[in-house]
Protein backbone atom coordinates (compact mmCIF):
# COMPACT_ATOMS: atom_id res chain seq x y z
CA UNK A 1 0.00 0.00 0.00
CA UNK A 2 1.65 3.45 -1.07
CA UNK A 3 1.81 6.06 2.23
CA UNK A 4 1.45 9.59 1.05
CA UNK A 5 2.88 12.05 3.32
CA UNK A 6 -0.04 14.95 4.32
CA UNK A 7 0.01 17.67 6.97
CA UNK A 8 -1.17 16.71 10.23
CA UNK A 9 -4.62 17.87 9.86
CA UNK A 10 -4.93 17.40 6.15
CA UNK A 11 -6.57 14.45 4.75
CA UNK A 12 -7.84 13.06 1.70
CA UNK A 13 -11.41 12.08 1.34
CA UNK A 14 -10.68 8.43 1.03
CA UNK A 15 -8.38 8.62 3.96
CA UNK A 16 -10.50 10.08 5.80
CA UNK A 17 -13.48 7.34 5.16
CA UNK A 18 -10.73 4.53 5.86
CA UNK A 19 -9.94 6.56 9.44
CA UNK A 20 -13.74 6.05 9.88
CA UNK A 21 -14.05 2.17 8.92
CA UNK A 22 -11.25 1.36 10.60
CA UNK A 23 -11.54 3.63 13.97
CA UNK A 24 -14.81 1.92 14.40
CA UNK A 25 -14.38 -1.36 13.95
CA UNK A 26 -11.63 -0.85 16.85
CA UNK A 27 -14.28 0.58 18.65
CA UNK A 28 -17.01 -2.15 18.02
CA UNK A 29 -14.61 -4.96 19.53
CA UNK A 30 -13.61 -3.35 22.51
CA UNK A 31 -17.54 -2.56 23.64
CA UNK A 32 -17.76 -6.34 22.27
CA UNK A 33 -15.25 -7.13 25.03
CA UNK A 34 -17.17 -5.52 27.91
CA UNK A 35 -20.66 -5.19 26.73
CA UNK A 36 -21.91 -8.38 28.57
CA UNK A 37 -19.77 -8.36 32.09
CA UNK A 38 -22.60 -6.64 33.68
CA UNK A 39 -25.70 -9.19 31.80
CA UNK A 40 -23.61 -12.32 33.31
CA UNK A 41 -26.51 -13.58 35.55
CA UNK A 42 -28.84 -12.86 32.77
CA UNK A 43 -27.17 -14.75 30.17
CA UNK A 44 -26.47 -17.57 32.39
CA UNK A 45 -30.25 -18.20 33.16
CA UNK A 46 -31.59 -17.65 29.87
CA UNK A 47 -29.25 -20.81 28.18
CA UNK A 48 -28.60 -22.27 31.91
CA UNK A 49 -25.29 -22.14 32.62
CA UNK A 50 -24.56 -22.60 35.98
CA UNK A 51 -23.63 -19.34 38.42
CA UNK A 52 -19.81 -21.35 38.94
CA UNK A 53 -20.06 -21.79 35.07
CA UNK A 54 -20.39 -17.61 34.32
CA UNK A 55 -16.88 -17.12 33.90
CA UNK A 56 -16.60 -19.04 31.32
CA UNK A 57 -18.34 -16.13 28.97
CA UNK A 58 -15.87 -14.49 29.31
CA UNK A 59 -13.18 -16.69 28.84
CA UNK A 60 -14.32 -17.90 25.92
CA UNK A 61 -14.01 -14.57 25.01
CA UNK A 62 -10.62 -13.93 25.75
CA UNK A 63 -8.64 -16.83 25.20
CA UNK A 64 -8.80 -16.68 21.60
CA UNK A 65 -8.82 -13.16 21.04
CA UNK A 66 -5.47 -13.16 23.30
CA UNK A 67 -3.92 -16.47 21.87
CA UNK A 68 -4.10 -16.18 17.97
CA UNK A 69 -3.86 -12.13 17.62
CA UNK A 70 0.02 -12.36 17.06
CA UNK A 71 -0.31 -15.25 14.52
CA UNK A 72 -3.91 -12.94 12.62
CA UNK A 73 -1.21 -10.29 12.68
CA UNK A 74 1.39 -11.80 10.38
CA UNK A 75 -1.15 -13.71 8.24
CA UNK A 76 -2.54 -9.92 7.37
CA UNK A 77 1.14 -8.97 6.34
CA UNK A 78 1.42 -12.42 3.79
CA UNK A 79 -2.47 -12.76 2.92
CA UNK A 80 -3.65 -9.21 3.04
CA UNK A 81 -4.60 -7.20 5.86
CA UNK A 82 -7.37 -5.85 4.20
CA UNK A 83 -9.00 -9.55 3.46
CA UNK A 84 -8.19 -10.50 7.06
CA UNK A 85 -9.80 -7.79 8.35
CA UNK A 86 -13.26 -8.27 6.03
CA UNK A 87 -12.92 -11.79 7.13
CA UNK A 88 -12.82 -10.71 10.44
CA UNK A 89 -15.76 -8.51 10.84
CA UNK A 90 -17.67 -11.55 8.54
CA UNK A 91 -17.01 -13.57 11.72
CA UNK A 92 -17.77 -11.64 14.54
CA UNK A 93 -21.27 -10.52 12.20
CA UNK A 94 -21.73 -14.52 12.28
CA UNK A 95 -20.44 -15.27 15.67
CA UNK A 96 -22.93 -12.19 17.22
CA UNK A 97 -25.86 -14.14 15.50
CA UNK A 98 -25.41 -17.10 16.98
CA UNK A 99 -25.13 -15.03 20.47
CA UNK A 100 -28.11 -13.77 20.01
CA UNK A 101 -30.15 -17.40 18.85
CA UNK A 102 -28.42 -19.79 21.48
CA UNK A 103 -30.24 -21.64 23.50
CA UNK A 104 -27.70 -23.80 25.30
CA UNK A 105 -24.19 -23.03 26.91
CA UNK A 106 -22.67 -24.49 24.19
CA UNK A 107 -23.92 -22.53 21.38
CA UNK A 108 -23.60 -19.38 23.69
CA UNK A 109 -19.75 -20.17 24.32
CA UNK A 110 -19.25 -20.99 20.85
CA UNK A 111 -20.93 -17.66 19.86
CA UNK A 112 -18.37 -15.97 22.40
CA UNK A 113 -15.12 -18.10 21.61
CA UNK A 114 -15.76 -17.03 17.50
CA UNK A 115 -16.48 -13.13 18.45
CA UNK A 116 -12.90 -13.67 20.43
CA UNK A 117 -11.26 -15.37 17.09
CA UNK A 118 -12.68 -12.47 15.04
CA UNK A 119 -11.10 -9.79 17.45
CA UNK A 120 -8.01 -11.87 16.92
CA UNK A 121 -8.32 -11.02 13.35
CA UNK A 122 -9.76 -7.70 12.78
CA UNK A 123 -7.71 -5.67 15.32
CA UNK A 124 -4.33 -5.71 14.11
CA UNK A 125 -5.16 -5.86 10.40
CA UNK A 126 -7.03 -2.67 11.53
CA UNK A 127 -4.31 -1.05 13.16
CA UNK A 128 -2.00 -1.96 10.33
CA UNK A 129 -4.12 -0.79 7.72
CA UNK A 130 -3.61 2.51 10.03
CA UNK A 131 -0.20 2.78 9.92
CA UNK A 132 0.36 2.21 6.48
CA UNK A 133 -2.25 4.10 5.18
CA UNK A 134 -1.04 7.23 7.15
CA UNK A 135 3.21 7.77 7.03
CA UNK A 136 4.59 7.85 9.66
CA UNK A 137 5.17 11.46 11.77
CA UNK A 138 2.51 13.67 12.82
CA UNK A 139 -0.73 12.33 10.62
CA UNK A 140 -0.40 8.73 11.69
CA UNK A 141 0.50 10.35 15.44
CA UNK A 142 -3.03 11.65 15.24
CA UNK A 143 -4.78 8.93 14.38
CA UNK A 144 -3.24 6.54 16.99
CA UNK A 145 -4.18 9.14 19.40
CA UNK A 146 -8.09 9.11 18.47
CA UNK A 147 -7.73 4.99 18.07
CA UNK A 148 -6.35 5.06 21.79
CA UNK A 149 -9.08 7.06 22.81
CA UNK A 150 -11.88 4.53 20.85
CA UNK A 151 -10.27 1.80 22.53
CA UNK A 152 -10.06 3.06 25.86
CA UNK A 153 -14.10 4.67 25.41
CA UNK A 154 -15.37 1.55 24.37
CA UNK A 155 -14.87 -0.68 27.61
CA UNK A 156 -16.50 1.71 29.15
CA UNK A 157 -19.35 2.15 26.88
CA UNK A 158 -19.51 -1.55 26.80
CA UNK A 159 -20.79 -1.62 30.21
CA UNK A 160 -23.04 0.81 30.11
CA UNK A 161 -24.64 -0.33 26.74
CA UNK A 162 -24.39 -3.50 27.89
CA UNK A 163 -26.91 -2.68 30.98
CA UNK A 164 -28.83 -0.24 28.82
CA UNK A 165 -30.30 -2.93 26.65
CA UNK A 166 -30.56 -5.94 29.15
CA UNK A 167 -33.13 -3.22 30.88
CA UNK A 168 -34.86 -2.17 28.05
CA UNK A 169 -34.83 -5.42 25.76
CA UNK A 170 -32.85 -8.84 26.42
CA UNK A 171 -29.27 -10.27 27.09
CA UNK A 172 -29.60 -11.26 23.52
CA UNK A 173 -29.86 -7.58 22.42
CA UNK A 174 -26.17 -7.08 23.36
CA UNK A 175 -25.31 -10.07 20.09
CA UNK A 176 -28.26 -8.82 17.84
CA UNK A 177 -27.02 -5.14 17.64
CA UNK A 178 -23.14 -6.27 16.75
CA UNK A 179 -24.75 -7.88 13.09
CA UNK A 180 -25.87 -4.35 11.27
CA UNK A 181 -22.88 -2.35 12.67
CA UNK A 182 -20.21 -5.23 11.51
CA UNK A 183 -22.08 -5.66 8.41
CA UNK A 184 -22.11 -1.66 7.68
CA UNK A 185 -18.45 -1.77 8.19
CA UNK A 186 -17.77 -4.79 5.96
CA UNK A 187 -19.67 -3.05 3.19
CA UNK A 188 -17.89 -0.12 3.58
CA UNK A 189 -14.17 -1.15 3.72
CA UNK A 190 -14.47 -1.40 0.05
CA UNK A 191 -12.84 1.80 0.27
CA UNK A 192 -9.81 0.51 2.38
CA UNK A 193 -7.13 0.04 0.12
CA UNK A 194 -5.64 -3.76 0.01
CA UNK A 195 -1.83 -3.96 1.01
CA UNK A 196 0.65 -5.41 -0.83
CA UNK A 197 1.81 -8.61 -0.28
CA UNK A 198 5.41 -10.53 -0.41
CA UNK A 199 5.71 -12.84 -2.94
CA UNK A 200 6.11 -16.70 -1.78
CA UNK A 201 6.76 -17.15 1.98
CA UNK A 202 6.74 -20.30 3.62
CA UNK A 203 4.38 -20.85 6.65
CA UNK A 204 5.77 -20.96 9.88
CA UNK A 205 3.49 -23.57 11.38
CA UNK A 206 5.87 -24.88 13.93
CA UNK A 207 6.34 -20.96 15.42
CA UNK A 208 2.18 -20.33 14.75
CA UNK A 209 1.02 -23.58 16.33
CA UNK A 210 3.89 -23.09 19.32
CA UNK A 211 3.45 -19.23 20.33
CA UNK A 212 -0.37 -19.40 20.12
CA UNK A 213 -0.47 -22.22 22.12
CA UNK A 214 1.74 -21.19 24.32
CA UNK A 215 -0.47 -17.88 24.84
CA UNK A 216 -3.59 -19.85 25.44
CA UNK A 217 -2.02 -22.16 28.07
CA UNK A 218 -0.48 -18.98 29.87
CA UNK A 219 -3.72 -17.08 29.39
CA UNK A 220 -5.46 -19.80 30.90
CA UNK A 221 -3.11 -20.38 33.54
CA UNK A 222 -3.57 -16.93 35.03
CA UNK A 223 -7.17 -17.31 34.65
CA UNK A 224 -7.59 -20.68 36.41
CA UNK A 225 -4.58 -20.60 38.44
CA UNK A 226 -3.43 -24.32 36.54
CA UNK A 227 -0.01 -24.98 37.45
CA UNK A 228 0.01 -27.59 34.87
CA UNK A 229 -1.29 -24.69 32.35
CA UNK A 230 2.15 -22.37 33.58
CA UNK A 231 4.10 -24.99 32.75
CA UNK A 232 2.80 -26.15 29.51
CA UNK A 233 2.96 -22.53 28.43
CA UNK A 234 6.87 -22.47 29.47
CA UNK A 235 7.35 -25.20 27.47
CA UNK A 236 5.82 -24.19 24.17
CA UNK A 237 6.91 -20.00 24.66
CA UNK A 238 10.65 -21.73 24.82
CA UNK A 239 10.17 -24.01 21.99
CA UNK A 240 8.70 -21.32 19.87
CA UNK A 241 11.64 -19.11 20.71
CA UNK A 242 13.69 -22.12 19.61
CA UNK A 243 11.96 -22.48 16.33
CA UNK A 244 12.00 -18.87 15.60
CA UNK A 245 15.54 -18.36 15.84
CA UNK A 246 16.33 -21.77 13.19
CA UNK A 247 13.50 -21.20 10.94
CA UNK A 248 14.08 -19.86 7.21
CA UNK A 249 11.17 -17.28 7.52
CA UNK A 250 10.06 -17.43 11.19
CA UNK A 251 6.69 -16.01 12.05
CA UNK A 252 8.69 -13.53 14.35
CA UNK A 253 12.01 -12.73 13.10
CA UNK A 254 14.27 -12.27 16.22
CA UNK A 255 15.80 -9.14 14.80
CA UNK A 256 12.53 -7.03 15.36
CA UNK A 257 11.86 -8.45 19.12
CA UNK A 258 15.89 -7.09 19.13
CA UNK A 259 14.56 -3.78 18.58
CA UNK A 260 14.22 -1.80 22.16
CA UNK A 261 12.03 0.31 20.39
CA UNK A 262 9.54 -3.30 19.71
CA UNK A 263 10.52 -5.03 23.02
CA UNK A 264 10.13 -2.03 26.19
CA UNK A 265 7.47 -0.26 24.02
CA UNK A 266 5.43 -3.85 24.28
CA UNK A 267 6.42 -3.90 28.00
CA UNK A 268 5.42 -0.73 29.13
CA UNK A 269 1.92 -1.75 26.79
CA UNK A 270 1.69 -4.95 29.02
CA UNK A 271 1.96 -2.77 31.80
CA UNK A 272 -0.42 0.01 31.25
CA UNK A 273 -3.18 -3.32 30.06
CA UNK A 274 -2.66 -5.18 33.20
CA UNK A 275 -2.75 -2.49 35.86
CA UNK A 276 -5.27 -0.15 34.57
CA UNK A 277 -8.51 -2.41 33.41
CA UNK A 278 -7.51 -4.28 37.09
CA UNK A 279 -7.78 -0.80 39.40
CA UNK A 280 -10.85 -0.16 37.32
CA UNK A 281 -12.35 -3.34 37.92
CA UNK A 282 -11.24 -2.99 42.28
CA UNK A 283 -12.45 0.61 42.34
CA UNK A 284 -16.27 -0.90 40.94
CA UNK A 285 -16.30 -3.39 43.51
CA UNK A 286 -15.29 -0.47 46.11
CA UNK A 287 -18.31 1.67 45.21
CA UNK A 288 -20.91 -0.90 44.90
CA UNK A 289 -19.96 -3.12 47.87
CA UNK A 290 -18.38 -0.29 50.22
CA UNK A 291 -20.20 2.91 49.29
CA UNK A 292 -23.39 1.00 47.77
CA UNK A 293 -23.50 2.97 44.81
CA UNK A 294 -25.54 1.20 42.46
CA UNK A 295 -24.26 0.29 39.09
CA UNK A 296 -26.53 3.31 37.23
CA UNK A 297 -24.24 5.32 39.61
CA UNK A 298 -21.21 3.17 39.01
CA UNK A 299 -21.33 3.90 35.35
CA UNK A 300 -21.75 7.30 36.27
CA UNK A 301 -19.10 8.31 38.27
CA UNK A 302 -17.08 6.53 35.22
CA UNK A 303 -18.13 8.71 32.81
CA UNK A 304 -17.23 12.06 33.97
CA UNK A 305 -13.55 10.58 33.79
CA UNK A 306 -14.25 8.87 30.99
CA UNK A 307 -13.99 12.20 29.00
CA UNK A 308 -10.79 12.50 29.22
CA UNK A 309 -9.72 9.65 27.40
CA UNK A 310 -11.24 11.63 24.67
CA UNK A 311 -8.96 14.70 25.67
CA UNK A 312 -5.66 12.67 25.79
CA UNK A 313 -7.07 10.75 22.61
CA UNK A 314 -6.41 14.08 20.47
CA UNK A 315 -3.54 15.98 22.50
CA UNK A 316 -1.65 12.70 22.45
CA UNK A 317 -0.64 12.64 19.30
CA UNK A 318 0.77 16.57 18.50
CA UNK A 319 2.20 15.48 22.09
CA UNK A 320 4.23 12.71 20.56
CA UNK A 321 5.23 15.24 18.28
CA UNK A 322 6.46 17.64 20.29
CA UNK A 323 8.24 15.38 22.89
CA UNK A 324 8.77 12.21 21.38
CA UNK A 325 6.90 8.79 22.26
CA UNK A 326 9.24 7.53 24.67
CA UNK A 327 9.02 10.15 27.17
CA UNK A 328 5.07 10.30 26.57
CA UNK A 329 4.94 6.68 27.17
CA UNK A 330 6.62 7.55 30.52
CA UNK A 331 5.04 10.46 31.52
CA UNK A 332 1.86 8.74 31.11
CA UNK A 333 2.99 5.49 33.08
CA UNK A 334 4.10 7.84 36.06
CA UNK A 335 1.04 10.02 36.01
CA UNK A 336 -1.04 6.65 35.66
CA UNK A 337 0.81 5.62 38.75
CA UNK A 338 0.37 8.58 41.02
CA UNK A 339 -3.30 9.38 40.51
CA UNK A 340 -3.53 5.46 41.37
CA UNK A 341 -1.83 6.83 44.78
CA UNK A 342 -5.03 8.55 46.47
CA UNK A 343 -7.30 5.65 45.74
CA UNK A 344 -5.17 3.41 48.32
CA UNK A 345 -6.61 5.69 51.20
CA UNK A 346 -9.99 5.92 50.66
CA UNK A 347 -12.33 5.07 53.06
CA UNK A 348 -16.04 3.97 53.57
CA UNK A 349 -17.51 7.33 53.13
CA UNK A 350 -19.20 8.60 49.86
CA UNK A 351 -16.76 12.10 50.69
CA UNK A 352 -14.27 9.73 49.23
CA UNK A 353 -16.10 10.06 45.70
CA UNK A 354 -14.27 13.95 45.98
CA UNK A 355 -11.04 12.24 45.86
CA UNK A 356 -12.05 9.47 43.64
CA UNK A 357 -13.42 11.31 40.64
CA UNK A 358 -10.31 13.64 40.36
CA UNK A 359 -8.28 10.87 40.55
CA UNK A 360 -9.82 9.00 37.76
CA UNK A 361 -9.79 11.52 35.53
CA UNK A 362 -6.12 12.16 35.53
CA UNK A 363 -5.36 8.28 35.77
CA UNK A 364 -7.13 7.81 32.67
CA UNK A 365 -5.74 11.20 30.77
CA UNK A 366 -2.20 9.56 31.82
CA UNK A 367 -3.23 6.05 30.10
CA UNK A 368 -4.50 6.66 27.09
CA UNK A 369 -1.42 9.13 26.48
CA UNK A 370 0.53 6.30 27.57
CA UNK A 371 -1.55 3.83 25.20
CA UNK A 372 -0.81 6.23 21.92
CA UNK A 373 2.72 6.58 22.81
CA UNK A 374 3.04 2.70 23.32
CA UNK A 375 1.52 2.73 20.19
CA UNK A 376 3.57 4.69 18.29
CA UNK A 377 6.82 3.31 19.76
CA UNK A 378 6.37 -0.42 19.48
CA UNK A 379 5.79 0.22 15.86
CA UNK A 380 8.11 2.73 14.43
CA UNK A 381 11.01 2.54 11.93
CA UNK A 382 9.47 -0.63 10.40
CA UNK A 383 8.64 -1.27 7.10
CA UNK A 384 5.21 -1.14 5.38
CA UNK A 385 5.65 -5.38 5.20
CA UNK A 386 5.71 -5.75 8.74
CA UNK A 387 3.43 -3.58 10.28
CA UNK A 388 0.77 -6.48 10.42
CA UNK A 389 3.57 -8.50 12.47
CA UNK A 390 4.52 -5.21 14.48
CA UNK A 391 0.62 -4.50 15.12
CA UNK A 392 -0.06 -8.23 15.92
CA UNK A 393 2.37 -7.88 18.71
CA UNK A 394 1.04 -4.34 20.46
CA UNK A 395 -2.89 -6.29 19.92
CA UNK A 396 -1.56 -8.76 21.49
CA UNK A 397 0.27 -7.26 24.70
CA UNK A 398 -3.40 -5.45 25.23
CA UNK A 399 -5.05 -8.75 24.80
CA UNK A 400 -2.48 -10.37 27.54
CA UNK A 401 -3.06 -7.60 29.62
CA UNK A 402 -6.37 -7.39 30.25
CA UNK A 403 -6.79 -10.67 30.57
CA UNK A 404 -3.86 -11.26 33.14
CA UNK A 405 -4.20 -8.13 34.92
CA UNK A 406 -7.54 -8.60 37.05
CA UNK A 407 -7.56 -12.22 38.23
CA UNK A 408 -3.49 -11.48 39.76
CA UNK A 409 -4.56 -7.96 41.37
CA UNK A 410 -7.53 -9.55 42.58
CA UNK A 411 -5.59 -12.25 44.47
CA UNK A 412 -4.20 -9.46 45.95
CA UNK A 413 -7.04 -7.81 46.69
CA UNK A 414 -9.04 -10.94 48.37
CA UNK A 415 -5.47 -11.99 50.38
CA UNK A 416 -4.24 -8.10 51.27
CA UNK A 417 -7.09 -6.09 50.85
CA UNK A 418 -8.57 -3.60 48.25
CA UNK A 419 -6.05 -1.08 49.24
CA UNK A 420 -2.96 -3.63 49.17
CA UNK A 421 -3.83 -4.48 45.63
CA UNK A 422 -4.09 -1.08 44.53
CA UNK A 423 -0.71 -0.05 46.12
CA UNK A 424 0.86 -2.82 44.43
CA UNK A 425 -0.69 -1.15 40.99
CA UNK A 426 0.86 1.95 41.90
CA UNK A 427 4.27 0.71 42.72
CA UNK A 428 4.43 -1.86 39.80
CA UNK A 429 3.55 0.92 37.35
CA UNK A 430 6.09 3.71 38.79
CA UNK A 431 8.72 0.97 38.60
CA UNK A 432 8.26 -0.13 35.05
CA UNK A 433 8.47 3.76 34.21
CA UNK A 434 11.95 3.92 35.42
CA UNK A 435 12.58 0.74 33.71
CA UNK A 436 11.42 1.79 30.29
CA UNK A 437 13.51 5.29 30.67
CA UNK A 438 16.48 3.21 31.60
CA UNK A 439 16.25 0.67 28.85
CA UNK A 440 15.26 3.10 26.31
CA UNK A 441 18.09 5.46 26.55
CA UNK A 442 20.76 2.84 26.43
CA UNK A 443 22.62 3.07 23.28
């Protein structure tokens, strides 16, 4: 695909409908993520799943969409990211109808498991189809900064559209009304230019079949604390690592996970993933069990922060500009950290909400600035051909970290305490910063 360098506000017309296609599709799967956390009990009783069984929506959800996005994202490079991405929005379309017709747990987790796979898919040929289509510098800057902002927006509008309809119509509601939104997008990424692909590369099956299992057992490890899952996903990460560095065209070539750019951008990704989702998820618990807000309220009291992941969404990017993405990526890490701080001391009074709101809105200004700058640095100075690949891995540290990031603060949490847990969040983020500023100005 050919990258024509524009001013930072100037866009073509086509660009600017592929911006539009592509932004909300990104936004689509990330309300598909949360839209049906708060309909659990609902779901579960209209197919009967078992209360211990309710996890397991999720799950489904998330083990695919966290196990296969690295392998989706280098099948985009060699197939076509814009096919993998049409495919992908065919399958969540598909997978969202079935949602919304099953009648048994089976055909409900099988609905779930295939919106996962089609996540897997469609977000990194999305966000690759981004970066190539804008060159790199301020324009594509920009548009990371309003994808962070989607991305961040839509968990929360998940949650809140997800209890919006299960008042007003059905669980099912929250699978029917994915079908004409995926299927408007589908039509319309007709206008998404295809990009071009390599000529004859050989499959790495050995590194696909070993890294995405690998991420499944590790995913599922952390979900189901499975010992025997940790250790099966040692085993295969290793022997992909082994395969990768003695195959002829390896699914990751070790020369890009070299790059500190590719490898502490990731991390400080990972980080901002696990610990921010996590703190979100305590500080719900907090005001529904300790200040008995209801979750109306709940959703409330998000949403006044919630603006300014919108904010950061657009400053973000003329502030990568101006500053570079390595120290936004830090900046935002540390001010993540800090207005986690406050939270720690909060007590059973609704007062507390005077602290709490503040707090949230900085915390989440700090991580989506962090998110765009992660962004931005994990996939820099690579070529056109392996932006799928470089995408596929930032997809795929989100993925990881939202799915790792509750269930290990939450042991916390039920072992130390609410305020233990979030304390660790804190400190765990602050120290990664100085990591990343370390590791990224050694020569």
């Amino acid at each position: 695909m050919s990258v024509v360098a524009l001013p930072p506000a100037r866009f073509t017309p086509k660009q600017r409908t592929a911006l539009v296609v592509l932004l909300g599709a990104g936004f689509l799967l990330s309300i598909d993520f949360s839209i049906l956390n708060v309909a659990l009990p609902q779901v579960g009783a209209g197919v009967g799943l078992d209360v211990g069984a309710l996890p397991w929506v999720s799950t489904a959800f998330v083990l695919p969409a966290a196990g296969f996005t690295l392998v989706c994202g280098r099948l985009a490079d060699l197939l076509g990211r814009r096919r993998l991405f049409r495919s992908g929005m065919a399958l969540l379309a598909a997978g969202s109808l079935l949602g919304g017709f099953a009648a048994t747990p089976e055909l409900l987790l099988t609905a779930r498991a295939l919106q996962g796979f089609a996540t897997a898919m469609t977000l990194p040929a999305a966000l690759s189809l981004l970066t190539t289509t804008f060159a790199e510098g301020a324009g594509r800057e920009r548009v990371l900064g309003l994808n962070g902002a989607l991305l961040s927006g839509g968990f929360t509008v998940g949650a809140l559209a997800g209890g919006t309809l299960v008042d007003l119509l059905s669980w099912r509601a929250a699978f029917f009304v994915n079908v004409p939104v995926a299927a408007a997008i589908l039509i319309a990424s007709r206008v998404v230019a295809e990009s071009t692909r390599p000529g004859r590369t050989r499959p790495d099956l050995p590194g696909a079949v070993t890294v995405s299992g690998g991420l499944l057992a590790l995913v599922y490890a952390v979900i189901a604390s499975s010992l025997v899952a940790a250790i099966t996903a040692v085993v295969l990460l290793v022997a992909f690592a082994m395969v990768e560095r003695r195959s002829p065209a390896p699914l990751v070539p070790p020369r890009i996970l070299a790059r500190r750019t590719v490898k502490w951008g990731n991390f400080g990704g990972l980080v901002l993933f696990a610990v921010e989702p996590a703190v979100i998820y305590l500080t719900t618990l907090y005001l529904q069990r300790v200040l008995g807000l209801s979750p109306l309220v709940t959703g409330l009291v998000f949403g006044v922060p919630g603006l300014a992941s919108v904010a950061a969404g657009v400053l973000a990017g003329r502030a990568v500009g101006r500053f570079g993405s390595r120290v936004l990526l830090v900046a935002g890490l540390v001010v993540q950290a800090l207005a986690t701080l406050p939270l720690v001391f909060l007590g059973p009074d609704r007062t507390a909400l005077l602290i709490l709101v503040p707090a949230l809105f900085v915390g989440f200004f700090g991580h989506v600035s962090a998110i765009v700058a992660f962004t931005v640095t994990a996939t820099s100075g690579l070529p056109d051909e392996e932006q799928g690949l470089a995408t596929g891995l930032t997809s795929m540290t989100q993925q990881v970290g939202i799915t790792v990031g509750i269930p290990i603060l939450s042991a916390v949490a039920v072992h130390g305490g609410t305020h233990l847990a979030l304390g660790v969040a804190a400190a765990a983020t602050l120290a990664s910063a100085v990591l990343i500023t370390v590791k990224l100005k050694e020569p």
